[in-house]
PDB file of N, CA and C in Angstrom:
ATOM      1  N   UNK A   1      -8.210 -10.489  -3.002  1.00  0.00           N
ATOM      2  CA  UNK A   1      -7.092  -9.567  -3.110  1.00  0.00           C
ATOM      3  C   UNK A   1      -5.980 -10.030  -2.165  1.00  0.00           C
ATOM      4  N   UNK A   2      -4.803  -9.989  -2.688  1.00  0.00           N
ATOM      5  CA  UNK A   2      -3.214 -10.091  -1.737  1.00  0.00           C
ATOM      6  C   UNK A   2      -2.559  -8.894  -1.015  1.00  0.00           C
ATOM      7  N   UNK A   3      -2.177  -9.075  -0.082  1.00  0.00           N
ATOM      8  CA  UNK A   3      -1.731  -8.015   0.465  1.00  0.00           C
ATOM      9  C   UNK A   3      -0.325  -8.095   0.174  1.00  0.00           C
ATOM     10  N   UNK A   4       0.055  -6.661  -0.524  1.00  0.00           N
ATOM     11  CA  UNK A   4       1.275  -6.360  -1.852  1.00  0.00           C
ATOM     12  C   UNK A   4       2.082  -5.234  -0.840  1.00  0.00           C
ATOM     13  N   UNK A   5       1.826  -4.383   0.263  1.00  0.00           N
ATOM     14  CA  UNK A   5       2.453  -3.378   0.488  1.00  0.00           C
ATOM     15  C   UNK A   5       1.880  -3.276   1.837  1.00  0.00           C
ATOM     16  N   UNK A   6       3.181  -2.919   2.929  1.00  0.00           N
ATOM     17  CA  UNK A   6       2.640  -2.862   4.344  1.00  0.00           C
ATOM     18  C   UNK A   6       3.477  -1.223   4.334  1.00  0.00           C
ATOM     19  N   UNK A   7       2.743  -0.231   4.936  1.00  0.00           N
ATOM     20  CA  UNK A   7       3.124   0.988   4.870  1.00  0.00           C
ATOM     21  C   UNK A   7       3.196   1.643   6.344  1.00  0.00           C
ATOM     22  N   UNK A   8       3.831   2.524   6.188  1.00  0.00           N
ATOM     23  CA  UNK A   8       4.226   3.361   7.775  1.00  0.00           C
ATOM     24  C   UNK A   8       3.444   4.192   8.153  1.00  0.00           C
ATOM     25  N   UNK A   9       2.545   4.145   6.987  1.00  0.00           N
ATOM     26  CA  UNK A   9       1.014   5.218   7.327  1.00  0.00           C
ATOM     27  C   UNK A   9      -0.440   5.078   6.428  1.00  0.00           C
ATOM     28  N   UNK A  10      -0.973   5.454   6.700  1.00  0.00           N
ATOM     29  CA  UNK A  10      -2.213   5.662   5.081  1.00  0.00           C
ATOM     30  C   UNK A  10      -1.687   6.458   4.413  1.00  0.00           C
ATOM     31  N   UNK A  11      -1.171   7.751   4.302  1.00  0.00           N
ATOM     32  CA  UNK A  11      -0.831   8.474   3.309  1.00  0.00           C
ATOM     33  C   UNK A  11       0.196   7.572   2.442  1.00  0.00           C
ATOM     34  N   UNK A  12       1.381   7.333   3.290  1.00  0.00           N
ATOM     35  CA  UNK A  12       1.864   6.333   2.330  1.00  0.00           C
ATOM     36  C   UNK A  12       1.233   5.057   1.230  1.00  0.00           C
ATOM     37  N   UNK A  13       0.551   4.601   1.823  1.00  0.00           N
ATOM     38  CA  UNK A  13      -0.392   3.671   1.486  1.00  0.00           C
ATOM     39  C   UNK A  13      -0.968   4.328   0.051  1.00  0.00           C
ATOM     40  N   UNK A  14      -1.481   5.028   0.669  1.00  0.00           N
ATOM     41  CA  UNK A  14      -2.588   5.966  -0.550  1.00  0.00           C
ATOM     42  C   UNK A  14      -1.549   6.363  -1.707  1.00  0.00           C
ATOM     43  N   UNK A  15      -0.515   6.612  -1.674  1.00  0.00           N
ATOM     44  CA  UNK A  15       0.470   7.508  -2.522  1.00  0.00           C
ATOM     45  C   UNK A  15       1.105   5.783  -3.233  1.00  0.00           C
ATOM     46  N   UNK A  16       1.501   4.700  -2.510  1.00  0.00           N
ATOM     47  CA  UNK A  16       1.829   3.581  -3.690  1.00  0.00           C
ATOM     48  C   UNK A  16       0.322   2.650  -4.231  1.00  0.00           C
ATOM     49  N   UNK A  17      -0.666   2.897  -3.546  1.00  0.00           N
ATOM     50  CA  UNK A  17      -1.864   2.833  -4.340  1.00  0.00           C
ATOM     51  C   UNK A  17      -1.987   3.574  -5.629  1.00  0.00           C
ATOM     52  N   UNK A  18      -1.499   5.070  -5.425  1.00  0.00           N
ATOM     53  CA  UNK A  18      -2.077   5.838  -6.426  1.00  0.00           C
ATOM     54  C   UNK A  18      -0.814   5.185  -7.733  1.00  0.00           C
ATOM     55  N   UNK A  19       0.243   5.216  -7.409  1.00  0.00           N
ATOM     56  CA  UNK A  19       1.442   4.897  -8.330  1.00  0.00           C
ATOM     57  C   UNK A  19       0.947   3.201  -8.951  1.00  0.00           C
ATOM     58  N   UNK A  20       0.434   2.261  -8.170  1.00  0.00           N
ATOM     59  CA  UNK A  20       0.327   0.994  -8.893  1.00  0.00           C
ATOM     60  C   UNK A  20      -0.821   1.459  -9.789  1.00  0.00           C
ATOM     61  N   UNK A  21      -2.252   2.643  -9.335  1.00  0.00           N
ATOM     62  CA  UNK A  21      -3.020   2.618 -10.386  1.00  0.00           C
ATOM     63  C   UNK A  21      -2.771   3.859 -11.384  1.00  0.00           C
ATOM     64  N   UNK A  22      -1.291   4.376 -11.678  1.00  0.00           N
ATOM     65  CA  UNK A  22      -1.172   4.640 -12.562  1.00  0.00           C
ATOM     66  C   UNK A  22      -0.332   3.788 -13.625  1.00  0.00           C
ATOM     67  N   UNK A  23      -0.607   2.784 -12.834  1.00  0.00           N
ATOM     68  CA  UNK A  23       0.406   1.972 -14.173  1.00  0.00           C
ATOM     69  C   UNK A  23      -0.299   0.692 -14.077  1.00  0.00           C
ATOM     70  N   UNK A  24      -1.962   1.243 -13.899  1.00  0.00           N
ATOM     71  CA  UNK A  24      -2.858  -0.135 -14.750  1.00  0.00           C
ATOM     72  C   UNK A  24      -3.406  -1.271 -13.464  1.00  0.00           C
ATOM     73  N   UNK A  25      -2.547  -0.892 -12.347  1.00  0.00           N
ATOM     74  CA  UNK A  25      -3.071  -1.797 -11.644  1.00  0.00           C
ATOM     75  C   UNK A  25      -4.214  -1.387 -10.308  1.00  0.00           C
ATOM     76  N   UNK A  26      -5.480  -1.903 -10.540  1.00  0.00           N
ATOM     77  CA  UNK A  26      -6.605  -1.514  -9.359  1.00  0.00           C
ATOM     78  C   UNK A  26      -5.822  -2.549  -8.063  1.00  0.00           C
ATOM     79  N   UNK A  27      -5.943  -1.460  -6.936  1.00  0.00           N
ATOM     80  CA  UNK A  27      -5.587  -1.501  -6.101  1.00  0.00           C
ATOM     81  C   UNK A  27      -6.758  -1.187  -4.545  1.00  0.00           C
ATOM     82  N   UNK A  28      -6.189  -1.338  -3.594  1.00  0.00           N
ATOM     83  CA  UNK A  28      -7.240  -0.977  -2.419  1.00  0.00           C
ATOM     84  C   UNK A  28      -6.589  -0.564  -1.315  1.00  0.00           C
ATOM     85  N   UNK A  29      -6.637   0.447  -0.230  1.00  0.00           N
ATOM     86  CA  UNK A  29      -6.057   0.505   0.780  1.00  0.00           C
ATOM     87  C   UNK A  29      -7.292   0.057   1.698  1.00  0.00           C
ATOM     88  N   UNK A  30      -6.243  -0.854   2.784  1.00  0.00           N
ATOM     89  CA  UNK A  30      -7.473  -0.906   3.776  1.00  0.00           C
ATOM     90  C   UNK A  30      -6.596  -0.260   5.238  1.00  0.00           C
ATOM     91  N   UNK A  31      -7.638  -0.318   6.453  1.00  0.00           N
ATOM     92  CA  UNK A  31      -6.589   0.369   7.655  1.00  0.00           C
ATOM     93  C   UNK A  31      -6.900   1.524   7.925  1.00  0.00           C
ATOM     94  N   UNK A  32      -8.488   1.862   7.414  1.00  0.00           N
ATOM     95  CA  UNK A  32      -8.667   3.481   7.158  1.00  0.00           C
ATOM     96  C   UNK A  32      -9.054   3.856   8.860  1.00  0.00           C
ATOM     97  N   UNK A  33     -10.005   2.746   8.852  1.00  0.00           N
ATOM     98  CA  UNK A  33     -10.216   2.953  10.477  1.00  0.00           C
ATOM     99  C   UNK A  33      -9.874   2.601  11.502  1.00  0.00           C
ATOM    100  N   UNK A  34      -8.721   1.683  11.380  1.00  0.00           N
ATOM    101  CA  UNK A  34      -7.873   1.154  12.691  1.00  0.00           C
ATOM    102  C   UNK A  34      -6.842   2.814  13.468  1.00  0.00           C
ATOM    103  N   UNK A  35      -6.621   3.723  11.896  1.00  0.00           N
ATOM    104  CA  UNK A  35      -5.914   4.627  12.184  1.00  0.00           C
ATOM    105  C   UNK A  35      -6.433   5.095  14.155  1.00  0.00           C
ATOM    106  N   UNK A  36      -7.692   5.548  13.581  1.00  0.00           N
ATOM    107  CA  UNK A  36      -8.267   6.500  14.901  1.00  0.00           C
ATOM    108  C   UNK A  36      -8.396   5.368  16.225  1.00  0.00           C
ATOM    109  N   UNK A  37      -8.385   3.981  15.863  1.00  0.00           N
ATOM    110  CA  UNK A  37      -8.213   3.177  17.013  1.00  0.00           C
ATOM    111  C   UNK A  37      -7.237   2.935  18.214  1.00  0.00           C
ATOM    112  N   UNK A  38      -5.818   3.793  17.426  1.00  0.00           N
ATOM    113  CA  UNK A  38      -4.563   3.412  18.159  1.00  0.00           C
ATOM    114  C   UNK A  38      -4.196   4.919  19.467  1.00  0.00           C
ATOM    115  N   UNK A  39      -5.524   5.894  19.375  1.00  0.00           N
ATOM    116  CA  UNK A  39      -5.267   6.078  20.602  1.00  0.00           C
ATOM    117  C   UNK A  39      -3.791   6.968  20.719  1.00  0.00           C
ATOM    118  N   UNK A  40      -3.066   6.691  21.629  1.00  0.00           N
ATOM    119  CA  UNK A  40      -1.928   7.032  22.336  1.00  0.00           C
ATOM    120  C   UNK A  40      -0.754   6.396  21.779  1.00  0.00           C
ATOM    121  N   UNK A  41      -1.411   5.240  21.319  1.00  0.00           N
ATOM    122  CA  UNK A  41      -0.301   4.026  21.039  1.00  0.00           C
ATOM    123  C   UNK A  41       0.914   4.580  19.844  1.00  0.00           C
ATOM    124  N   UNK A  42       2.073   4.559  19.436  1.00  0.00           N
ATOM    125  CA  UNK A  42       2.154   4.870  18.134  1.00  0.00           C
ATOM    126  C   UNK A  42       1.328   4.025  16.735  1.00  0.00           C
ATOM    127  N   UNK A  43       1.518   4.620  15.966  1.00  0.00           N
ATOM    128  CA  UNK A  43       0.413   4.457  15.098  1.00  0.00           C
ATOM    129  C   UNK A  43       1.371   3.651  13.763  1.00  0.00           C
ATOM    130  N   UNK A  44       1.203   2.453  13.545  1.00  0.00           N
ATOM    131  CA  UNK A  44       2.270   1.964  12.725  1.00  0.00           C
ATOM    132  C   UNK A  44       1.646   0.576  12.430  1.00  0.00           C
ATOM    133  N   UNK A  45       1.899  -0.432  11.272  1.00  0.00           N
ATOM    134  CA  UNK A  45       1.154  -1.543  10.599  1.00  0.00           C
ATOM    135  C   UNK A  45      -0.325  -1.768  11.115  1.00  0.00           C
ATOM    136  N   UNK A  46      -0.748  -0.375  10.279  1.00  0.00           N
ATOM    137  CA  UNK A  46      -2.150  -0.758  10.442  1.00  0.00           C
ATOM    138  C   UNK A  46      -2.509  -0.571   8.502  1.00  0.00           C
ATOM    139  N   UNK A  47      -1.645   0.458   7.891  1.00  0.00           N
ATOM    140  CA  UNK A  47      -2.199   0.796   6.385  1.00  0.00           C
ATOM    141  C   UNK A  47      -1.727  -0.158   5.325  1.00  0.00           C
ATOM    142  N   UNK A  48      -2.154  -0.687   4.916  1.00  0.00           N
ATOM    143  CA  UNK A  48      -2.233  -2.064   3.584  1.00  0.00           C
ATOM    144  C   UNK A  48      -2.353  -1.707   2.524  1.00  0.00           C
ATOM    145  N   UNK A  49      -1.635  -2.503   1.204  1.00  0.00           N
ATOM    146  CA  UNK A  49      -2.139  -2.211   0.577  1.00  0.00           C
ATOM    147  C   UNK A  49      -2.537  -3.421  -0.793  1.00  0.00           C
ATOM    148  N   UNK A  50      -3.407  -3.461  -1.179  1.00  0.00           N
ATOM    149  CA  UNK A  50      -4.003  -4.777  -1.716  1.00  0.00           C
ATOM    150  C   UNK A  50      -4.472  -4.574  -3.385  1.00  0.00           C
ATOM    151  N   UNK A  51      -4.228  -5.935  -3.941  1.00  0.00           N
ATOM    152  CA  UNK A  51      -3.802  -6.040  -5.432  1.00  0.00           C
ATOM    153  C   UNK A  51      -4.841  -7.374  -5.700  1.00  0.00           C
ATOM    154  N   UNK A  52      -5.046  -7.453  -7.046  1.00  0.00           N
ATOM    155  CA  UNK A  52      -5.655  -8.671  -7.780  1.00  0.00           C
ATOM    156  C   UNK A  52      -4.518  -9.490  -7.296  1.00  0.00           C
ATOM    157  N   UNK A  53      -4.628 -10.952  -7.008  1.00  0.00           N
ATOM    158  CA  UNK A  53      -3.426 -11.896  -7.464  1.00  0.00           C
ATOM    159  C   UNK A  53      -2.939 -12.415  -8.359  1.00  0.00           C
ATOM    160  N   UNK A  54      -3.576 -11.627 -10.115  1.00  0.00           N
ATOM    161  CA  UNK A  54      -2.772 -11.963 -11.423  1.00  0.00           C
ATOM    162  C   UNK A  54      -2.261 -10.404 -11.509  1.00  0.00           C
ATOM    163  N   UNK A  55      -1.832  -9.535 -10.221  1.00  0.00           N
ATOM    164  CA  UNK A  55      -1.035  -8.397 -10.695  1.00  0.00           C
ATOM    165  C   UNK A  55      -0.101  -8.287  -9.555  1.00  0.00           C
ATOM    166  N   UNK A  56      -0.088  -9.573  -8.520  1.00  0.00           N
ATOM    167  CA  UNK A  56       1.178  -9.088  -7.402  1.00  0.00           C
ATOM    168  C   UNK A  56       2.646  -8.767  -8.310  1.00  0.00           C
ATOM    169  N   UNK A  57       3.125  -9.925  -9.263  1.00  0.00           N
ATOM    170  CA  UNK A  57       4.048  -9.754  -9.799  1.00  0.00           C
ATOM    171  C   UNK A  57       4.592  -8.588 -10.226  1.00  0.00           C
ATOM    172  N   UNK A  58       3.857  -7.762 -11.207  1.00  0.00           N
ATOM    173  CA  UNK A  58       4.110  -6.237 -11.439  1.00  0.00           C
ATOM    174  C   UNK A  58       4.325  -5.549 -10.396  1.00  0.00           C
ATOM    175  N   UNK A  59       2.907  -5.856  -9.507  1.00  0.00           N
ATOM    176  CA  UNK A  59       3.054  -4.865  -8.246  1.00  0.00           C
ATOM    177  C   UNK A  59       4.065  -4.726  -7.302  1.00  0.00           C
ATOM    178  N   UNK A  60       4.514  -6.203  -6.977  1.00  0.00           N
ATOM    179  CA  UNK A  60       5.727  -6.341  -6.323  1.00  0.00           C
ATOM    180  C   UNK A  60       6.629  -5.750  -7.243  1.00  0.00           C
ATOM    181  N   UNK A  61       7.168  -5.585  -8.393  1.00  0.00           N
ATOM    182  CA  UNK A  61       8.091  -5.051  -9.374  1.00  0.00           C
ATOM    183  C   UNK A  61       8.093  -3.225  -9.215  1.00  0.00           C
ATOM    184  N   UNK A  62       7.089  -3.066  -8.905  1.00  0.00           N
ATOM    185  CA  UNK A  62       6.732  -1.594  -8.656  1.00  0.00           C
ATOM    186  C   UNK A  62       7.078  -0.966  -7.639  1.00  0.00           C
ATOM    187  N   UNK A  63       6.487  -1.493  -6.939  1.00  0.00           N
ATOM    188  CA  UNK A  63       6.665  -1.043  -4.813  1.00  0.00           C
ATOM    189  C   UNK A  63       8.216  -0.989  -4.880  1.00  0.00           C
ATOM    190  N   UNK A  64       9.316  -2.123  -5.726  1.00  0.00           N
ATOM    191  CA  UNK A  64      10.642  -2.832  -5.648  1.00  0.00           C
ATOM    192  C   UNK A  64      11.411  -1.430  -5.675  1.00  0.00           C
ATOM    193  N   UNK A  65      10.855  -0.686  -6.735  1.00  0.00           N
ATOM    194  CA  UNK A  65      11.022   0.260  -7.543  1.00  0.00           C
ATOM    195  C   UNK A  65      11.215   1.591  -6.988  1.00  0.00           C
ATOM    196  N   UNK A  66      10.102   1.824  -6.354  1.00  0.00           N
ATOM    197  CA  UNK A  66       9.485   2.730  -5.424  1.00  0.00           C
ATOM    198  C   UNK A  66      10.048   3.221  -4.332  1.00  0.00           C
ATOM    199  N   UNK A  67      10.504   1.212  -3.383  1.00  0.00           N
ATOM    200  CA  UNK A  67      11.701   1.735  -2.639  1.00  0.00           C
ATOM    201  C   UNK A  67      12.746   2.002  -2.517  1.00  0.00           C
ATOM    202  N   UNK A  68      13.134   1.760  -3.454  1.00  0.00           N
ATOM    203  CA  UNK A  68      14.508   2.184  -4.340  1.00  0.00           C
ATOM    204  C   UNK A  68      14.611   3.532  -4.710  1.00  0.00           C
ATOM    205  N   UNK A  69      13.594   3.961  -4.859  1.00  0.00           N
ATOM    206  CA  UNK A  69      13.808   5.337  -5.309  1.00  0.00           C
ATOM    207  C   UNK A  69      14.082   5.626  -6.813  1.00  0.00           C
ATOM    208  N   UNK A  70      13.366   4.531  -7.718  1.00  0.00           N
ATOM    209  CA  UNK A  70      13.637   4.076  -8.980  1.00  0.00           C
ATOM    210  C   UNK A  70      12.632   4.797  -9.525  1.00  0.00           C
ATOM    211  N   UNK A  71      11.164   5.419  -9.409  1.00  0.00           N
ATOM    212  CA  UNK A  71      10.830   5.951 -10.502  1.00  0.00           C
ATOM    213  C   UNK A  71      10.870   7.342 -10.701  1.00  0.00           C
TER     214      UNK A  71
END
């Protein structure tokens, strides 16, 4: 798997996970447990989010989308 999406949280994470697998593409968040690792620290590039590498293309087309405020 490629890493397709670096997010500002897990929820985020989880929410363009859920959007790439409604449009066909299996996806993965990882970062679930670094969350509770950071302590005090602020809490920031730890949630990922990961794609087949015959679907970055779409996926990247999606996320593109996403941050745009396109769908």
């Amino acid at each position: 798997m490629q890493l397709v999406f670096r997010a500002g949280n897990i929820l985020e994470a989880h929410i363009v996970a859920g959007l790439l697998n409604s449009h066909g593409i299996e996806s993965h968040v990882g970062g679930h447990f670094l969350q509770g690792a950071v302590g005090d620290l602020p809490a920031s590039d730890f949630a990922y989010v990961f794609v087949d590498e015959d679907d970055m293309a779409q996926a990247e087309a999606i996320i593109a989308d996403y941050e745009n405020d396109q769908l």
